[in-house]
PDB file of N, CA and C in Angstrom:
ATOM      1  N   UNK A   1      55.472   5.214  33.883  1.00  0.00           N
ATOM      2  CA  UNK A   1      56.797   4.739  34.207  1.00  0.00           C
ATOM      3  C   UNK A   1      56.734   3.227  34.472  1.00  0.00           C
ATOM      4  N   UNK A   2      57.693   2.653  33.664  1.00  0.00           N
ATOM      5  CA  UNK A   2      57.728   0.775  34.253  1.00  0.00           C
ATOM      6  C   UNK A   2      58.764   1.018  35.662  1.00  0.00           C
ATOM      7  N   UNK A   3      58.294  -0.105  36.685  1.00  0.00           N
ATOM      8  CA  UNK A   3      58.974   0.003  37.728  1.00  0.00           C
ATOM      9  C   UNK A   3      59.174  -1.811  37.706  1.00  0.00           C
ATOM     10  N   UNK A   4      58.555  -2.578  37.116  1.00  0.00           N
ATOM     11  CA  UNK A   4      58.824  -4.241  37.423  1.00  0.00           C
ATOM     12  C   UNK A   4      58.964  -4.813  36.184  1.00  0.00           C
ATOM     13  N   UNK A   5      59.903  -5.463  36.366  1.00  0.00           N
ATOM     14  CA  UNK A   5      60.236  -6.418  35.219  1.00  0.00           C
ATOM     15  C   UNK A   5      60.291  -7.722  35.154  1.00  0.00           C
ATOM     16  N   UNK A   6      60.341  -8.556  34.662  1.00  0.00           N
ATOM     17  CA  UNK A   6      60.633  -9.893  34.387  1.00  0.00           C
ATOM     18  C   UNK A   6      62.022 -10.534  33.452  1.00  0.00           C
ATOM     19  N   UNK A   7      62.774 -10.839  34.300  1.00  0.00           N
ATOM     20  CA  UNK A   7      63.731 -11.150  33.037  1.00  0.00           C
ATOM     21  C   UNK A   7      63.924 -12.678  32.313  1.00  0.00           C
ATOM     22  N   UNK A   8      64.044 -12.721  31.466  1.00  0.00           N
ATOM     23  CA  UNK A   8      64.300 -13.727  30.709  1.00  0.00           C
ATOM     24  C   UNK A   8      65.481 -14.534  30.423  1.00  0.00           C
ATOM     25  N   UNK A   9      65.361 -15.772  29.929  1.00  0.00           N
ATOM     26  CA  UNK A   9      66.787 -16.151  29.614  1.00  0.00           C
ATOM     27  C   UNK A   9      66.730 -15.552  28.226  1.00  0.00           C
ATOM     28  N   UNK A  10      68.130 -15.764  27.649  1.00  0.00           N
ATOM     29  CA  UNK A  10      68.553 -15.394  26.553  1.00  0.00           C
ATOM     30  C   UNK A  10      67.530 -16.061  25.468  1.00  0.00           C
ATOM     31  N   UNK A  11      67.735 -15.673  23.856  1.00  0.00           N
ATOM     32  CA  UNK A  11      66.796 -16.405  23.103  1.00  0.00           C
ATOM     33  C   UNK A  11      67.538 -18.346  22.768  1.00  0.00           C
ATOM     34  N   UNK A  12      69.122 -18.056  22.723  1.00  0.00           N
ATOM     35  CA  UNK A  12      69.263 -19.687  23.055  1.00  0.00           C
ATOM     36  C   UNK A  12      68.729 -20.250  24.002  1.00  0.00           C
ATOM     37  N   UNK A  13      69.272 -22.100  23.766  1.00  0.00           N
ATOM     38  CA  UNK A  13      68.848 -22.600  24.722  1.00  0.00           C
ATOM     39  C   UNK A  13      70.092 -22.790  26.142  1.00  0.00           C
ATOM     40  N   UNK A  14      69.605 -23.190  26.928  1.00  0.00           N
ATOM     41  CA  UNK A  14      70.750 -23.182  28.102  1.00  0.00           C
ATOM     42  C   UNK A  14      72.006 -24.304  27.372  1.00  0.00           C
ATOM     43  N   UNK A  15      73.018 -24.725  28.488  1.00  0.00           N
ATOM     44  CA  UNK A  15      73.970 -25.971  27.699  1.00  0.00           C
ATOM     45  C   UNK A  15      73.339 -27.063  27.832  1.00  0.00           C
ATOM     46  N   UNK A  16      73.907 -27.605  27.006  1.00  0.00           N
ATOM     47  CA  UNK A  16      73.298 -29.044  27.151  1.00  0.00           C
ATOM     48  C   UNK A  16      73.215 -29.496  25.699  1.00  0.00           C
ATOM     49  N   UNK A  17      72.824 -31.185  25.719  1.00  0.00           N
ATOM     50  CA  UNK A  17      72.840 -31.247  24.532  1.00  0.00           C
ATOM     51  C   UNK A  17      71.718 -31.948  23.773  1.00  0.00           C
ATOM     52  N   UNK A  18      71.115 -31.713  22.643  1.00  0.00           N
ATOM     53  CA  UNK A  18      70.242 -31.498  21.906  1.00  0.00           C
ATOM     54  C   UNK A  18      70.137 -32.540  20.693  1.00  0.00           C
ATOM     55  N   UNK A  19      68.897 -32.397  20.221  1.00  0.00           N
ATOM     56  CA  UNK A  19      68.504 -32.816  18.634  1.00  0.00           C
ATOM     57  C   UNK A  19      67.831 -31.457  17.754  1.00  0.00           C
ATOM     58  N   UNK A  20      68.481 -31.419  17.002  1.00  0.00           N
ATOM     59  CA  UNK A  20      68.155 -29.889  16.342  1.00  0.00           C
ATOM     60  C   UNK A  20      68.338 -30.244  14.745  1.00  0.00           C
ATOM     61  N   UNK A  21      67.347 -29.550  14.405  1.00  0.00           N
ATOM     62  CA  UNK A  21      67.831 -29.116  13.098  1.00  0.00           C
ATOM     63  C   UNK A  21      68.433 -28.027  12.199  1.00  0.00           C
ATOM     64  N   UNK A  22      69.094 -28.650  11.378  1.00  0.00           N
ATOM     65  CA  UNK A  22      69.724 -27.227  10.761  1.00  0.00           C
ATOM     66  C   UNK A  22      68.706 -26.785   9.871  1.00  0.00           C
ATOM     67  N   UNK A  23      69.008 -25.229  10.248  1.00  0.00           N
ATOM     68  CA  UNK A  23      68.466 -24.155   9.696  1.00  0.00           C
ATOM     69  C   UNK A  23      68.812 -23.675   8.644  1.00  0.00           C
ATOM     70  N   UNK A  24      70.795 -23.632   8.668  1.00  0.00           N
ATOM     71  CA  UNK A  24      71.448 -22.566   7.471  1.00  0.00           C
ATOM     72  C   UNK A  24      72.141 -21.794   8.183  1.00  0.00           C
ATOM     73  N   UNK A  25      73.036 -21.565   6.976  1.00  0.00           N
ATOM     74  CA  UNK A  25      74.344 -20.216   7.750  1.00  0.00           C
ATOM     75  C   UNK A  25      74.107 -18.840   7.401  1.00  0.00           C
ATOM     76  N   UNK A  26      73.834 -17.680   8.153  1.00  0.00           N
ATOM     77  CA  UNK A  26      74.204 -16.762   7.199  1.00  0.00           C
ATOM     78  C   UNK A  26      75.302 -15.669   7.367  1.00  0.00           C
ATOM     79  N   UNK A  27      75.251 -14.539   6.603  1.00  0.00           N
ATOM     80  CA  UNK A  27      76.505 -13.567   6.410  1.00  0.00           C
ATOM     81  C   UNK A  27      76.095 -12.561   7.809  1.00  0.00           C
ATOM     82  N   UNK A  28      77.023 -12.439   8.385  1.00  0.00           N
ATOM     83  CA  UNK A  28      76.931 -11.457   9.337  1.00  0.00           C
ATOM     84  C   UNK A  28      78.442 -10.470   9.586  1.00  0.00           C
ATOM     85  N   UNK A  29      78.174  -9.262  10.219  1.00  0.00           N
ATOM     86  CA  UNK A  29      79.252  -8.424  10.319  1.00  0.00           C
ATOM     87  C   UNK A  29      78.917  -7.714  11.786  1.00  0.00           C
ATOM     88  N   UNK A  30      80.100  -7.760  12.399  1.00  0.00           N
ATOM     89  CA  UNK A  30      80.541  -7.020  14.082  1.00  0.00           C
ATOM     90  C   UNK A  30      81.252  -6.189  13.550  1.00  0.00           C
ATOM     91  N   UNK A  31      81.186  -5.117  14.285  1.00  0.00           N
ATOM     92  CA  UNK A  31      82.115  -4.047  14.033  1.00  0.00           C
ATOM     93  C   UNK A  31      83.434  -4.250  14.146  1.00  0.00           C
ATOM     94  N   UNK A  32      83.844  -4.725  16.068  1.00  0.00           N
ATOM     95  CA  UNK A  32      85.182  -5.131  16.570  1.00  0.00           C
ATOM     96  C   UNK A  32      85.632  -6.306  15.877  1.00  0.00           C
ATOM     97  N   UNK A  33      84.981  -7.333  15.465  1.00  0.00           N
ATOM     98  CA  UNK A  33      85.412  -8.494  14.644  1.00  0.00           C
ATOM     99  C   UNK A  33      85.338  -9.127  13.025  1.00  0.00           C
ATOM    100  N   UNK A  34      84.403  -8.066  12.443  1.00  0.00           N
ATOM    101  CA  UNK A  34      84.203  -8.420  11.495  1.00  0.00           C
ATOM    102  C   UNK A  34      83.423  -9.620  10.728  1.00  0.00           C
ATOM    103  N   UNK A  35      83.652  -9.679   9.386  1.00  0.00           N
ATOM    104  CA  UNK A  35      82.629 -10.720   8.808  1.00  0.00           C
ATOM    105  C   UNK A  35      82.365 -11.973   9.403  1.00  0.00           C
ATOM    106  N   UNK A  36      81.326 -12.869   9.464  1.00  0.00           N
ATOM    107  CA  UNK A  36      80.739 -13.576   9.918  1.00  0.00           C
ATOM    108  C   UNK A  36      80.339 -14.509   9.214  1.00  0.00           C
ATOM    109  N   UNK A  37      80.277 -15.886  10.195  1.00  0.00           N
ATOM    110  CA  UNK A  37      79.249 -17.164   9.361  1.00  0.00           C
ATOM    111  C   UNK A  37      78.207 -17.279  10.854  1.00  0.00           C
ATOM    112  N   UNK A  38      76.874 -17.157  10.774  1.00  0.00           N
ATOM    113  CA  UNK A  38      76.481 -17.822  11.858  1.00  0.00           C
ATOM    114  C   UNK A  38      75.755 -18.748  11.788  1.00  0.00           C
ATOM    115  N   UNK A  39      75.526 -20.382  12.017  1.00  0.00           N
ATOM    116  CA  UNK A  39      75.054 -20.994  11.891  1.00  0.00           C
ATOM    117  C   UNK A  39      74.104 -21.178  13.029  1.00  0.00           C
ATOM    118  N   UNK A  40      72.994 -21.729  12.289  1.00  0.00           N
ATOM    119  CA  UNK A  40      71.702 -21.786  13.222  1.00  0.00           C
ATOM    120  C   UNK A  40      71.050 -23.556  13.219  1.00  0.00           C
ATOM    121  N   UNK A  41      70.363 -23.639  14.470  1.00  0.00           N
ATOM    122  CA  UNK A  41      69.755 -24.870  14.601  1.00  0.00           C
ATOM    123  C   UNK A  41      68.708 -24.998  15.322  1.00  0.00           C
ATOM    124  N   UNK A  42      67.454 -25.309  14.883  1.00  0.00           N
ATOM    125  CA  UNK A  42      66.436 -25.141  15.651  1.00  0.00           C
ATOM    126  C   UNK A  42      66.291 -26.410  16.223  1.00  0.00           C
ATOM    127  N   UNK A  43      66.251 -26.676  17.860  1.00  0.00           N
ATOM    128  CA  UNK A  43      65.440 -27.754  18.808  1.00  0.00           C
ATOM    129  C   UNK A  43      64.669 -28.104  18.524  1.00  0.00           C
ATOM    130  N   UNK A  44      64.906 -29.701  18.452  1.00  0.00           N
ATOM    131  CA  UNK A  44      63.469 -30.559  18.514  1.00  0.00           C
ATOM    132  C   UNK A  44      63.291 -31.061  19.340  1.00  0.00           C
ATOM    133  N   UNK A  45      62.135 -31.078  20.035  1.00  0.00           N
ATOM    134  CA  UNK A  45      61.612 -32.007  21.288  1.00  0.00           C
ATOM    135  C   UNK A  45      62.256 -31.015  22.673  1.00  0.00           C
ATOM    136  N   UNK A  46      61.282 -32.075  23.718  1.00  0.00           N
ATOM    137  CA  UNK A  46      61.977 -31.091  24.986  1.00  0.00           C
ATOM    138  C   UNK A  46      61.599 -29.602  25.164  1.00  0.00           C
ATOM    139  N   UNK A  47      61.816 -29.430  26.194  1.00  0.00           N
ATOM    140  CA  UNK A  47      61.482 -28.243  27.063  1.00  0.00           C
ATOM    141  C   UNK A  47      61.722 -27.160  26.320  1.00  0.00           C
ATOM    142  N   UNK A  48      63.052 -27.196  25.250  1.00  0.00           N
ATOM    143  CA  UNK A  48      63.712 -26.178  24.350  1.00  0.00           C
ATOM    144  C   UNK A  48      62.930 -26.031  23.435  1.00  0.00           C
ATOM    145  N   UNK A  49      62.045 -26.930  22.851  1.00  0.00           N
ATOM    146  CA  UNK A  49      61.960 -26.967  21.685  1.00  0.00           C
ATOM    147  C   UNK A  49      61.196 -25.786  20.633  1.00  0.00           C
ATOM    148  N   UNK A  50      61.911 -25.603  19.454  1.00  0.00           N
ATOM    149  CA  UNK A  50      61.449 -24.404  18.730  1.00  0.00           C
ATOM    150  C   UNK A  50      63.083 -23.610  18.772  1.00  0.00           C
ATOM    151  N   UNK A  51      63.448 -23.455  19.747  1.00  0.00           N
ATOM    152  CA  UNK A  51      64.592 -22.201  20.559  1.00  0.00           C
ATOM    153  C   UNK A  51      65.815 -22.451  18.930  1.00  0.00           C
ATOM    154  N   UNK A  52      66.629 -21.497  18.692  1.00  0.00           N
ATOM    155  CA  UNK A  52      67.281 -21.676  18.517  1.00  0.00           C
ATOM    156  C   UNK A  52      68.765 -20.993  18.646  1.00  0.00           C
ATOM    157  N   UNK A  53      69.721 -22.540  18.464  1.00  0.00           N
ATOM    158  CA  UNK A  53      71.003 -22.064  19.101  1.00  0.00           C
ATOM    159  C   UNK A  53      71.749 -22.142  18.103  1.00  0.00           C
ATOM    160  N   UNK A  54      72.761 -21.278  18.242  1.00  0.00           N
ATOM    161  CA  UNK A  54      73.636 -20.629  16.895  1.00  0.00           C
ATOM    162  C   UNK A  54      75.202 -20.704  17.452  1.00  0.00           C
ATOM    163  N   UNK A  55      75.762 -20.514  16.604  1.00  0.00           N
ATOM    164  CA  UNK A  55      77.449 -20.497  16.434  1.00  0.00           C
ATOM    165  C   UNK A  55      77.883 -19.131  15.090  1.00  0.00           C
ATOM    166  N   UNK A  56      78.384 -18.518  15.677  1.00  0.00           N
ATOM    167  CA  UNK A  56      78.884 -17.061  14.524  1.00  0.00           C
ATOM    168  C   UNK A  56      80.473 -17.573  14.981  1.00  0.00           C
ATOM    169  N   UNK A  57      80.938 -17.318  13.772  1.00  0.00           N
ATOM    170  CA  UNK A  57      82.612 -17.379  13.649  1.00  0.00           C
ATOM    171  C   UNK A  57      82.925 -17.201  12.115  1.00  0.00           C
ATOM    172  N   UNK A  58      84.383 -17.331  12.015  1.00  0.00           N
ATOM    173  CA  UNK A  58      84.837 -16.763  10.669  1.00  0.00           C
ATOM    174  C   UNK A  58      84.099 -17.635   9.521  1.00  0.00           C
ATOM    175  N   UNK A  59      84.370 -16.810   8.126  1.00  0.00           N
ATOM    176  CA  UNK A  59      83.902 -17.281   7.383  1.00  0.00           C
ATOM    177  C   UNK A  59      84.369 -18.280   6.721  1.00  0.00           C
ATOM    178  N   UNK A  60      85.986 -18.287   6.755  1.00  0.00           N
ATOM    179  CA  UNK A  60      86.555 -18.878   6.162  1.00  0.00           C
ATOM    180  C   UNK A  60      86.664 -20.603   6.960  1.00  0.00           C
ATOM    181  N   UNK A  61      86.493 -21.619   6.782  1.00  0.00           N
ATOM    182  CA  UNK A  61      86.683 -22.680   7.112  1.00  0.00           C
ATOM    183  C   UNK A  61      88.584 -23.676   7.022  1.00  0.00           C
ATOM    184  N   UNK A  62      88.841 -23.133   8.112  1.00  0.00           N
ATOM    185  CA  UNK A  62      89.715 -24.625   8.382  1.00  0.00           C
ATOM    186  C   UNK A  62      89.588 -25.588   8.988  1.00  0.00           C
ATOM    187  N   UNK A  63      90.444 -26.754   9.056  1.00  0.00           N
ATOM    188  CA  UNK A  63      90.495 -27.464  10.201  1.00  0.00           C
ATOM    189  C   UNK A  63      90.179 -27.394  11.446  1.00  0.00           C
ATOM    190  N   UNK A  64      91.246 -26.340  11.516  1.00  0.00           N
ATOM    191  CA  UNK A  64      91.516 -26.259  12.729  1.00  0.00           C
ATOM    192  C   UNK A  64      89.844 -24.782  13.741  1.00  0.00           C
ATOM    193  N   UNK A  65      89.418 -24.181  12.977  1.00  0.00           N
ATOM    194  CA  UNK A  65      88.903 -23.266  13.512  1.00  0.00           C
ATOM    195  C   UNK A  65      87.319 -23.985  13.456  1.00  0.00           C
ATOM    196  N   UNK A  66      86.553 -22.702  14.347  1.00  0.00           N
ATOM    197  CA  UNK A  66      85.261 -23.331  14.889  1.00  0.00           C
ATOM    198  C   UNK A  66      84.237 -23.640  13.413  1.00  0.00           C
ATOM    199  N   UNK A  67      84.450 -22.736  12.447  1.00  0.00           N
ATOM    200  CA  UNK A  67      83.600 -23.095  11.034  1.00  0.00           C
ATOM    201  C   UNK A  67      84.034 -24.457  10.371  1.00  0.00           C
ATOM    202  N   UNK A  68      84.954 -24.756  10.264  1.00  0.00           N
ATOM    203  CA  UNK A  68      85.654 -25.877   9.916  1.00  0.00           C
ATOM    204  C   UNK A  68      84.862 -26.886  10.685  1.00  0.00           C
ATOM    205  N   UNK A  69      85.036 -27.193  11.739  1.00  0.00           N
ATOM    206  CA  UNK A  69      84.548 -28.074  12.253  1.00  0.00           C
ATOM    207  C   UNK A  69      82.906 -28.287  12.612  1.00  0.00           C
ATOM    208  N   UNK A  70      82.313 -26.848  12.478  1.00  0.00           N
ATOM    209  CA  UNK A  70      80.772 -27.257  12.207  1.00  0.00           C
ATOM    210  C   UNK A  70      80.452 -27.958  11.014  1.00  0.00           C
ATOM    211  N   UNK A  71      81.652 -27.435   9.767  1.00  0.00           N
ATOM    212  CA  UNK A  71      81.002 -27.786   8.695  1.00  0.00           C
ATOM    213  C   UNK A  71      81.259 -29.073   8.924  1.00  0.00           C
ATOM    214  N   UNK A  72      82.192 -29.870   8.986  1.00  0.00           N
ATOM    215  CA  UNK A  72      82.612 -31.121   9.007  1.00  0.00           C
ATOM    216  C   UNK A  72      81.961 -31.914   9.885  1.00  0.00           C
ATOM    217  N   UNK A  73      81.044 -31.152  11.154  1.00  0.00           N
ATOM    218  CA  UNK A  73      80.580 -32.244  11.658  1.00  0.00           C
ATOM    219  C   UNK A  73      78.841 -31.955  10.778  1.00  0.00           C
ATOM    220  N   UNK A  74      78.467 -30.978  10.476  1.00  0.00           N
ATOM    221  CA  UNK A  74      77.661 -31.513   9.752  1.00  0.00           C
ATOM    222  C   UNK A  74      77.500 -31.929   8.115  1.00  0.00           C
ATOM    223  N   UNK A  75      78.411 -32.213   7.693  1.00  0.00           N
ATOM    224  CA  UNK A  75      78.876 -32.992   6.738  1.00  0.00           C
ATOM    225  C   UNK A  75      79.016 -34.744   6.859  1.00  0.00           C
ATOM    226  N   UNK A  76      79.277 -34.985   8.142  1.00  0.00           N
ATOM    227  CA  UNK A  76      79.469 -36.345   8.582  1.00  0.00           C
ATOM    228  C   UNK A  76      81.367 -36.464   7.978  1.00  0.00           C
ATOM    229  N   UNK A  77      81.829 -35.844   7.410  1.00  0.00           N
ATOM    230  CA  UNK A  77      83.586 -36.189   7.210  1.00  0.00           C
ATOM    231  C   UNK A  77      84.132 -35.079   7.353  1.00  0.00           C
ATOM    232  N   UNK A  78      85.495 -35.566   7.222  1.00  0.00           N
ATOM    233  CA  UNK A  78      86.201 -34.525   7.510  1.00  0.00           C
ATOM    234  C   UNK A  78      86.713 -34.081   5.613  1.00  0.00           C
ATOM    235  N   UNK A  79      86.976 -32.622   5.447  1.00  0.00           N
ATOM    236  CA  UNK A  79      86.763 -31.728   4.314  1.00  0.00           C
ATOM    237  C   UNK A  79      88.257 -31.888   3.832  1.00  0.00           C
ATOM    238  N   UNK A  80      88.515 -32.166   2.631  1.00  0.00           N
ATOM    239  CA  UNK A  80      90.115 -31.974   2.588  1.00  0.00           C
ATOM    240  C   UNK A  80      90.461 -30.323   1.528  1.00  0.00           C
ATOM    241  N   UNK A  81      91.722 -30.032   1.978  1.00  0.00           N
ATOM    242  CA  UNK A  81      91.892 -28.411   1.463  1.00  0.00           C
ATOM    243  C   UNK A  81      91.803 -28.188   0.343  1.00  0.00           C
ATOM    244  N   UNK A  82      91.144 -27.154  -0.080  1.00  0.00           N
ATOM    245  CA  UNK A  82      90.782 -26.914  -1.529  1.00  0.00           C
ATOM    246  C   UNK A  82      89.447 -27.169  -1.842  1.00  0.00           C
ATOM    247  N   UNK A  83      88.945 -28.446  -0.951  1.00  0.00           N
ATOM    248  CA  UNK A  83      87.605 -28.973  -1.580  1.00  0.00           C
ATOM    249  C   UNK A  83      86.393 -27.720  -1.206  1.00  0.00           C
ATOM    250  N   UNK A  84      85.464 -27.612  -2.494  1.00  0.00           N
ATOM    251  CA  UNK A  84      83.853 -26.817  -2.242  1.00  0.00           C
ATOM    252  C   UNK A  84      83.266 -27.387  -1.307  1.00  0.00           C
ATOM    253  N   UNK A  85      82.620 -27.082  -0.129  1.00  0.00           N
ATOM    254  CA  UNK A  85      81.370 -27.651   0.148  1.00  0.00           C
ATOM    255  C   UNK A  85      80.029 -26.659   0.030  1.00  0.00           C
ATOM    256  N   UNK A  86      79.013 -27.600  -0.165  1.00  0.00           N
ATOM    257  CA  UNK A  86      77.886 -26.506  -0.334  1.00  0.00           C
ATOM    258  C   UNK A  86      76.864 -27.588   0.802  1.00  0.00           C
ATOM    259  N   UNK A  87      76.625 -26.793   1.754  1.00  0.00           N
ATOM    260  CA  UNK A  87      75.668 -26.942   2.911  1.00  0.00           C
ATOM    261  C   UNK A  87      74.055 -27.053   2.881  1.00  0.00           C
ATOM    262  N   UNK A  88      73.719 -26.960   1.568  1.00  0.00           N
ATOM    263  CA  UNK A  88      72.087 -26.964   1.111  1.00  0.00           C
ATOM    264  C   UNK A  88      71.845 -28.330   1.548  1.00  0.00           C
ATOM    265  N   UNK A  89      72.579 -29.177   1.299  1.00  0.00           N
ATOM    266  CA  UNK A  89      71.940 -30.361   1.428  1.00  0.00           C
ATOM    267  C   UNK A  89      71.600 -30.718   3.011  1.00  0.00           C
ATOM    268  N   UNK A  90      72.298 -29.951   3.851  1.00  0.00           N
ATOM    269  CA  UNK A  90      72.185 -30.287   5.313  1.00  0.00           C
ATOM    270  C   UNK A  90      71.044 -29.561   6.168  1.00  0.00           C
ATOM    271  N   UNK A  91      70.826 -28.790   4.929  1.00  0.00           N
ATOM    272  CA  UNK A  91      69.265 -28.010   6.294  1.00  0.00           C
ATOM    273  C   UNK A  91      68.219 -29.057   5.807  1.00  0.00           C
ATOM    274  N   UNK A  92      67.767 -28.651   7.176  1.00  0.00           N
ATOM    275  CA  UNK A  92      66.803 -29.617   7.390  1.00  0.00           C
ATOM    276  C   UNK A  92      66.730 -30.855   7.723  1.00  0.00           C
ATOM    277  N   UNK A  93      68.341 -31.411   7.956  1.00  0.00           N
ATOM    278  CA  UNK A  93      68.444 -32.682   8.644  1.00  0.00           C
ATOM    279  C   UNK A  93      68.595 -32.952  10.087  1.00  0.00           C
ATOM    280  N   UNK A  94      68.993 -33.682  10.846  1.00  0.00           N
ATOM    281  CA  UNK A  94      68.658 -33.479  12.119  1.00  0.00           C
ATOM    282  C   UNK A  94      70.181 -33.674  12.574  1.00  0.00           C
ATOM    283  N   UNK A  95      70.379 -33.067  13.864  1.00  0.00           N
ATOM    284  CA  UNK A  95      72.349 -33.403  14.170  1.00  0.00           C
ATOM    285  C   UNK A  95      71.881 -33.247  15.350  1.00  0.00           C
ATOM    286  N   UNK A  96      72.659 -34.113  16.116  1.00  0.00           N
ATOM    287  CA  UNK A  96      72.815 -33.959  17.942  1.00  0.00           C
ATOM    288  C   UNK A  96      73.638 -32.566  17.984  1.00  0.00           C
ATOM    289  N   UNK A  97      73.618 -31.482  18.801  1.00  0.00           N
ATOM    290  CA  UNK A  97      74.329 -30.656  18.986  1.00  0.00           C
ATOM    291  C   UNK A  97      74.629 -30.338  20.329  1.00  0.00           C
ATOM    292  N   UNK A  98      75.948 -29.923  21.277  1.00  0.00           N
ATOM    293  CA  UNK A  98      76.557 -29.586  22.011  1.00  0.00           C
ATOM    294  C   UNK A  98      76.503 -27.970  22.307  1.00  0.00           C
ATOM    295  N   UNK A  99      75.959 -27.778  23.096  1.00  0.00           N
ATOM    296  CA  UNK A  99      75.425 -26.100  23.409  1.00  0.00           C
ATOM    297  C   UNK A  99      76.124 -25.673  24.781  1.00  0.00           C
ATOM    298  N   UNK A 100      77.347 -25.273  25.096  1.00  0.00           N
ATOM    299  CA  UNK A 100      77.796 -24.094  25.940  1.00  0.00           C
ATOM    300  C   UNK A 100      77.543 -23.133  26.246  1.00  0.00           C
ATOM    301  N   UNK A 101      77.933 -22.773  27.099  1.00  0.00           N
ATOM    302  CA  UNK A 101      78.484 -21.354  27.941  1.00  0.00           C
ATOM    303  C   UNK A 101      79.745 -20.710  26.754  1.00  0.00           C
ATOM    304  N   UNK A 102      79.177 -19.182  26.354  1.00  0.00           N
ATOM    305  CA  UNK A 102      80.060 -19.143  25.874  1.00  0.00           C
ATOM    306  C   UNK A 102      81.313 -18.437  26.869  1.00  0.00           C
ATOM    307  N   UNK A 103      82.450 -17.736  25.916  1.00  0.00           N
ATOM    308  CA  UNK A 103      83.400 -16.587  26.769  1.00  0.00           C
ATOM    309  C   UNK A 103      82.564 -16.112  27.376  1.00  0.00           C
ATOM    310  N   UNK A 104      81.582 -15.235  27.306  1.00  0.00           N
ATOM    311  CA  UNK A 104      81.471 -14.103  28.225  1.00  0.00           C
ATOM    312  C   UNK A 104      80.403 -14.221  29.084  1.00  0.00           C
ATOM    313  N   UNK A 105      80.172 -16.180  29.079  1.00  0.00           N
ATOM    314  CA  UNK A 105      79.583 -16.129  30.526  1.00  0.00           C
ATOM    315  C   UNK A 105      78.345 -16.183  30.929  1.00  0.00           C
ATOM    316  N   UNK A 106      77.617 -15.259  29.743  1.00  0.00           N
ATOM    317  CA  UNK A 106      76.381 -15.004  29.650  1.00  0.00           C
ATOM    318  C   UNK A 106      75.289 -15.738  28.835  1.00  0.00           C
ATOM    319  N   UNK A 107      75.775 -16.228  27.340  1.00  0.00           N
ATOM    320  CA  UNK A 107      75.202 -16.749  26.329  1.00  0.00           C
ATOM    321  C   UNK A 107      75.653 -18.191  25.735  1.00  0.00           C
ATOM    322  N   UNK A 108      75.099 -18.881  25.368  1.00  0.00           N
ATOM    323  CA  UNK A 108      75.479 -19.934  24.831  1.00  0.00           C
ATOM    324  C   UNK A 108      75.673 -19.804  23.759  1.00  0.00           C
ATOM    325  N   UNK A 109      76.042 -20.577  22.652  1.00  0.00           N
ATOM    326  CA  UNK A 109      76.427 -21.300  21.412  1.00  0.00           C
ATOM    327  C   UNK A 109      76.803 -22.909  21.255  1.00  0.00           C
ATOM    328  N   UNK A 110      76.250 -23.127  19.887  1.00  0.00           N
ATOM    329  CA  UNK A 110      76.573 -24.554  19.910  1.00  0.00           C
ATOM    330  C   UNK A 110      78.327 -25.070  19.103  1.00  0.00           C
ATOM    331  N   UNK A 111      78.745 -25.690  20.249  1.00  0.00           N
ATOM    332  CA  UNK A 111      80.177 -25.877  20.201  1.00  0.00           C
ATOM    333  C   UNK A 111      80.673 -27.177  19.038  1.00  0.00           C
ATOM    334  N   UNK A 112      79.660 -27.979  19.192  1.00  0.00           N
ATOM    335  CA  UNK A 112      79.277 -29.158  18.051  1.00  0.00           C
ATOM    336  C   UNK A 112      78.170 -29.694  17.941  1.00  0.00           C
ATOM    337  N   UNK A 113      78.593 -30.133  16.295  1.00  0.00           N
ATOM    338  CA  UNK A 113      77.169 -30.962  15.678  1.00  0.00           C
ATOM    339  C   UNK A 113      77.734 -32.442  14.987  1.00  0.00           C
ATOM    340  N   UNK A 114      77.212 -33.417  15.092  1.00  0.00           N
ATOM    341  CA  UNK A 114      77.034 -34.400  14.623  1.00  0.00           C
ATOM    342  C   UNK A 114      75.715 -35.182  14.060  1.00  0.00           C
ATOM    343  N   UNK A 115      75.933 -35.856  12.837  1.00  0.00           N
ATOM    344  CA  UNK A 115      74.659 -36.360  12.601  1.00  0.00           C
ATOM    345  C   UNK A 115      73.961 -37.303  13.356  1.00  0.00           C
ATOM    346  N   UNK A 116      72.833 -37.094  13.534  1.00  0.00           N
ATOM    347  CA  UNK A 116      71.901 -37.781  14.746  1.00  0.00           C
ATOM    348  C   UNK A 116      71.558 -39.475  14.058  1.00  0.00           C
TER     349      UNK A 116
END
């Protein structure tokens, strides 16, 4: 029988903000919410480093919503409607990123990226 444990923080990193690199987005699915983009960024340097912190949200990119604006900040511009983007070119570059608390209090995600 285990009777002692150790608990851990989550596999992100706490908030705060960072130099990370991008990793890549991929396809994900929740039951209650459905299809997914989650983008990933691995820490460089610092206490974090290695960890990585992610952002899942819709797939579809606007303006106004949280995919939209990852893409655009790691794009360095802002995307106009209609236009393709293809994100290959951005892994592996480096972006300052903004890492929260998310809703529920418990977990973080990164809220923004900009190029470093």
């Amino acid at each position: 029988m285990i009777s002692e444990f150790t608990f851990a923080d989550g596999s992100g990193p706490p908030a705060g903000i960072y130099k990370a690199t991008f990793v890549g987005v991929s396809k994900t699915h929740h039951e209650e919410y459905g299809p997914g983009a989650r983008f990933d960024f691995r820490i460089v340097g610092g206490e974090h480093d290695g960890r990585i912190a992610s952002r899942t949200c819709k797939p579809q990119p606007t303006a106004q919503n949280a995919t939209g604006k990852l893409m655009q900040g790691l794009l360095g511009t802002a995307a106009k409607p209609g236009e393709k983007v293809n994100l290959a070119t951005c892994i592996g570059k480096t972006y300052t990123v903004v890492v929260a608390l998310a809703k529920n209090g418990t977990s973080t995600r990164v809220e923004s990226c900009i190029p470093a």
